[in-house]
Protein backbone atom coordinates (compact mmCIF):
# COMPACT_ATOMS: atom_id res chain seq x y z
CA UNK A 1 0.00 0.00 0.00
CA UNK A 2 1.22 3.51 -0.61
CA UNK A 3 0.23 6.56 0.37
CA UNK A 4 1.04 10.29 -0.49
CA UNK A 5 1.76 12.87 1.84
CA UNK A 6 2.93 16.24 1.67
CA UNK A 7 4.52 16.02 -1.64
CA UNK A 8 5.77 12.57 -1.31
CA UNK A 9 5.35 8.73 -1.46
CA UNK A 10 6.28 6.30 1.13
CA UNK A 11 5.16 2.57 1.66
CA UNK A 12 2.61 1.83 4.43
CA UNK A 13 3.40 -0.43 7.19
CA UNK A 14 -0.02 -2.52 7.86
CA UNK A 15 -0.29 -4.93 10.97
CA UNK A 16 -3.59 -6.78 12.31
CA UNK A 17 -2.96 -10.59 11.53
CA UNK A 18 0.72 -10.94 13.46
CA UNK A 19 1.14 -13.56 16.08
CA UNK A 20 3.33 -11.24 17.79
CA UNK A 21 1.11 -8.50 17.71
CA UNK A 22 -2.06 -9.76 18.99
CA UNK A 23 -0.14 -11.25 21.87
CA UNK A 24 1.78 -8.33 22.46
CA UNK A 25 -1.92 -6.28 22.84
CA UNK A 26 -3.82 -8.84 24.52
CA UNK A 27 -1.24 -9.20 27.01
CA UNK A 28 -0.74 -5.49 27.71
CA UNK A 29 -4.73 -5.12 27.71
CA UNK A 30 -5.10 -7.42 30.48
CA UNK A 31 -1.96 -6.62 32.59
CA UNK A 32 -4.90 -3.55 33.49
CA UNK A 33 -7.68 -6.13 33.86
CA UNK A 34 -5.94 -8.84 35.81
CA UNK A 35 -5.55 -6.54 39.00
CA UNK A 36 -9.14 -5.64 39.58
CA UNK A 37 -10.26 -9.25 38.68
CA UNK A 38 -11.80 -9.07 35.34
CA UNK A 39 -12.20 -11.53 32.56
CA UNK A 40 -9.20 -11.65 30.02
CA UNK A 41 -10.07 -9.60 26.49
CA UNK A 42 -10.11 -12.42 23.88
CA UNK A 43 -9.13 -11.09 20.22
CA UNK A 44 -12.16 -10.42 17.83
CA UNK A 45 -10.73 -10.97 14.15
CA UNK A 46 -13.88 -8.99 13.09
CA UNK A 47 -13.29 -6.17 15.18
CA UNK A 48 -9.31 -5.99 14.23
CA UNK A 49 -10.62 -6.04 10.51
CA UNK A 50 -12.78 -2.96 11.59
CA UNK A 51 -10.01 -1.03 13.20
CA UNK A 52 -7.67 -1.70 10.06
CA UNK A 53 -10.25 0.22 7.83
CA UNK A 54 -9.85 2.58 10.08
CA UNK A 55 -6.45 2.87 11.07
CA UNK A 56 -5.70 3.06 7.15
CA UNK A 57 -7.84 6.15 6.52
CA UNK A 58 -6.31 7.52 9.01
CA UNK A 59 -2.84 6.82 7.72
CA UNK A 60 -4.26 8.28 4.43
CA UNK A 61 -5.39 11.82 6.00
CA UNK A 62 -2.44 12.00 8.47
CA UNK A 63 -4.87 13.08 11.22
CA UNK A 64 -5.95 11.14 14.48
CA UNK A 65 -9.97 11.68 14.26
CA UNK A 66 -12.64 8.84 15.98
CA UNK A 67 -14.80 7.07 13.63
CA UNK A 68 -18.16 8.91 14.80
CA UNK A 69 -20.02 6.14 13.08
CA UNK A 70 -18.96 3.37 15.44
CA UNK A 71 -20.36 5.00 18.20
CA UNK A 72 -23.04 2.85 20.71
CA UNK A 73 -21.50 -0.20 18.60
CA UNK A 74 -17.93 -0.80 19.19
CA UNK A 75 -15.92 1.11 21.61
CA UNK A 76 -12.15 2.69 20.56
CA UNK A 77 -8.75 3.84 21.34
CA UNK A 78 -6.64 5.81 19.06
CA UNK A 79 -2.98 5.66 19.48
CA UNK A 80 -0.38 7.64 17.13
CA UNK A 81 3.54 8.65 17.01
CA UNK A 82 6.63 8.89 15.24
CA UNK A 83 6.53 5.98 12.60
CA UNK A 84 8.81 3.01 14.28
CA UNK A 85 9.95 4.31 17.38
CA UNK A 86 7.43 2.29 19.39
CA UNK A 87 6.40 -1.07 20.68
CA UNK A 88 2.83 -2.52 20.92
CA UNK A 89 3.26 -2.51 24.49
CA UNK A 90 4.07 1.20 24.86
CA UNK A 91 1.47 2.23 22.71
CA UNK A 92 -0.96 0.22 24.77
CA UNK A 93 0.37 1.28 27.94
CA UNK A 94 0.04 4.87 27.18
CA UNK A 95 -3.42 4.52 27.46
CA UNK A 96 -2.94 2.13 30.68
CA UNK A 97 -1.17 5.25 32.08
CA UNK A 98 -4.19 7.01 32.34
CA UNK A 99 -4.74 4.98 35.05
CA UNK A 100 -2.81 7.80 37.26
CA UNK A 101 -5.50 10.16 36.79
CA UNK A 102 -8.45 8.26 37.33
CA UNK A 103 -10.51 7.93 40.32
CA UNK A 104 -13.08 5.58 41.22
CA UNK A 105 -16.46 7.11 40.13
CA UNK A 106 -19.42 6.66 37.50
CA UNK A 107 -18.25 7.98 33.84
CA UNK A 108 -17.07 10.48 33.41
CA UNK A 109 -16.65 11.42 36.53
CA UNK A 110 -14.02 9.12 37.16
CA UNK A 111 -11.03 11.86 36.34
CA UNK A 112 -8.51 13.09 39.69
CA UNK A 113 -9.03 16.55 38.08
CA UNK A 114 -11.86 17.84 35.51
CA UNK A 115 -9.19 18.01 32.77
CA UNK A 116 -7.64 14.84 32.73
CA UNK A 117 -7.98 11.72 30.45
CA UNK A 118 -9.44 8.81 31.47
CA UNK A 119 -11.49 7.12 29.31
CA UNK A 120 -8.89 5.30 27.33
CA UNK A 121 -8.08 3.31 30.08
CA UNK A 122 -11.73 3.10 31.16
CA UNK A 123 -12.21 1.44 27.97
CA UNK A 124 -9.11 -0.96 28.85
CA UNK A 125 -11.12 -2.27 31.88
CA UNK A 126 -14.50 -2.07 31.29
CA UNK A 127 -16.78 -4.11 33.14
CA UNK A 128 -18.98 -5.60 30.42
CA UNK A 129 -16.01 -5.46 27.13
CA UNK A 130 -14.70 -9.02 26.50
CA UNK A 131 -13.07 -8.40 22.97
CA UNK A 132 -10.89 -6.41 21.39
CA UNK A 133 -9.12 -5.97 18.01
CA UNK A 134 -6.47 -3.69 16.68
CA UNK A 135 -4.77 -2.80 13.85
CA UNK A 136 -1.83 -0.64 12.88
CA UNK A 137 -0.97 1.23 9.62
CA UNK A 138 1.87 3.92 8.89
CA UNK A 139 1.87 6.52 6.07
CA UNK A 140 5.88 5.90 6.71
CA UNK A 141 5.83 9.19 8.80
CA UNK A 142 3.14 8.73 11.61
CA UNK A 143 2.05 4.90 12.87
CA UNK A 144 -1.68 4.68 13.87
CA UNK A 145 -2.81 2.14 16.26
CA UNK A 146 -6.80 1.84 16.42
CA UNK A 147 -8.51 -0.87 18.84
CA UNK A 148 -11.85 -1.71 18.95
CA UNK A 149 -13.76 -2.76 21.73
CA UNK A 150 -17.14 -4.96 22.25
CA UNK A 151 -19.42 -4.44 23.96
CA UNK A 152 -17.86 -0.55 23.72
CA UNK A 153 -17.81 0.91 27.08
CA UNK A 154 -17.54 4.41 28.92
CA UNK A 155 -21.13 4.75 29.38
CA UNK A 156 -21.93 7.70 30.77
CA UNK A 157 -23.28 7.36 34.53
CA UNK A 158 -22.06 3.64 34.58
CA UNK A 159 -18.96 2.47 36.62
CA UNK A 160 -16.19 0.87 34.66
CA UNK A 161 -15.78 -2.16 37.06
C-alpha cells in the first residue's frame, strides 16, 4: 500500500494478523484487567478487521480523528507517534497510564481533576467489554494504532468495574 503525503510517497506499514502483535496487545490489555479481577479480552478478528479500515484512513489523512459512526456499537482507542519508534506494548500502555488520573467514580466522573484523560483506560477495563481488536498502519511518517472494543464501554453514569 502507498500513500502520499505532503509532496511525497512512502510505503505503508499494515499490521492486524501478526502472532506477535495480537499477543503483544492482549497481554498489555489485560496486565490492566488482571488486577481488579476481570475476565481476560479475547481477540475479535472482526473487530481488528474494523479497526484496520480505520487505522488506514487515518494513515491516508495523516490526522488522528474517531470514527463517529462506530459510536453505541464498538468502543475505541486511538494511538499515534513517530513511525517506528514504538512497541505494541508502549502504545498500549500509554493509554494504561491514564490509570494515574483516574478515580473511582461513574463515567465520566471518574477523572482526579476535571481536565484529565481517562477514558482510554476506562475502555481498557471495562466491566462488560470481552473483545478487542487492533490494527496498525503507517503513512511511513506517523504509525496509527486503532482498537476496537465490544461491547464498547464508557457509558456515561455507569462504573467501569
Amino acid at each position: 500500500m502507498i500513500f502520499a503525503l505532503k509532496g511525497y510517497t512512502q510505503s505503508a506499514k499494515v499490521v492486524y494478523k501478526d502472532s506477535g502483535f495480537i499477543s503483544s496487545i492482549l497481554e498489555t490489555h489485560n496486565s490492566y484487567r488482571s488486577p481488579l479481577q476481570e475476565p481476560a479480552l479475547v481477540w475479535s478478528a472482526d473487530l481488528a478487521k474494523d479497526a484496520l479500515a480505520w487505522a488506514q484512513h487515518l494513515a491516508s489523512i495523516n490526522k488522528g480523528e474517531h470514527d463517529m459512526s462506530i459510536r453505541g456499537q464498538e468502543g475505541e482507542n486511538l494511538w499515534w507517534g513517530t513511525a517506528s519508534s514504538f512497541s505494541y506494548t508502549d502504545m498500549v500502555g500509554m493509554w494504561g497510564n491514564e490509570k494515574r488520573s483516574f478515580k473511582y467514580d461513574v463515567y465520566p466522573n471518574c477523572t482526579t481533576k476535571r481536565s484529565e484523560v481517562v477514558g482510554h483506560y476506562t475502555q481498557i477495563v471495562w466491566k462488560n467489554t470481552q473483545s478487542v481488536g487492533c490494527a496498525l498502519a503507517s503513512n511511513g511518517q506517523t504509525d496509527y494504532l486503532v482498537c476496537r472494543y465490544s461491547p464498547p464501554g464508557n457509558i456515561i453514569g455507569e462504573k467501569p468495574y
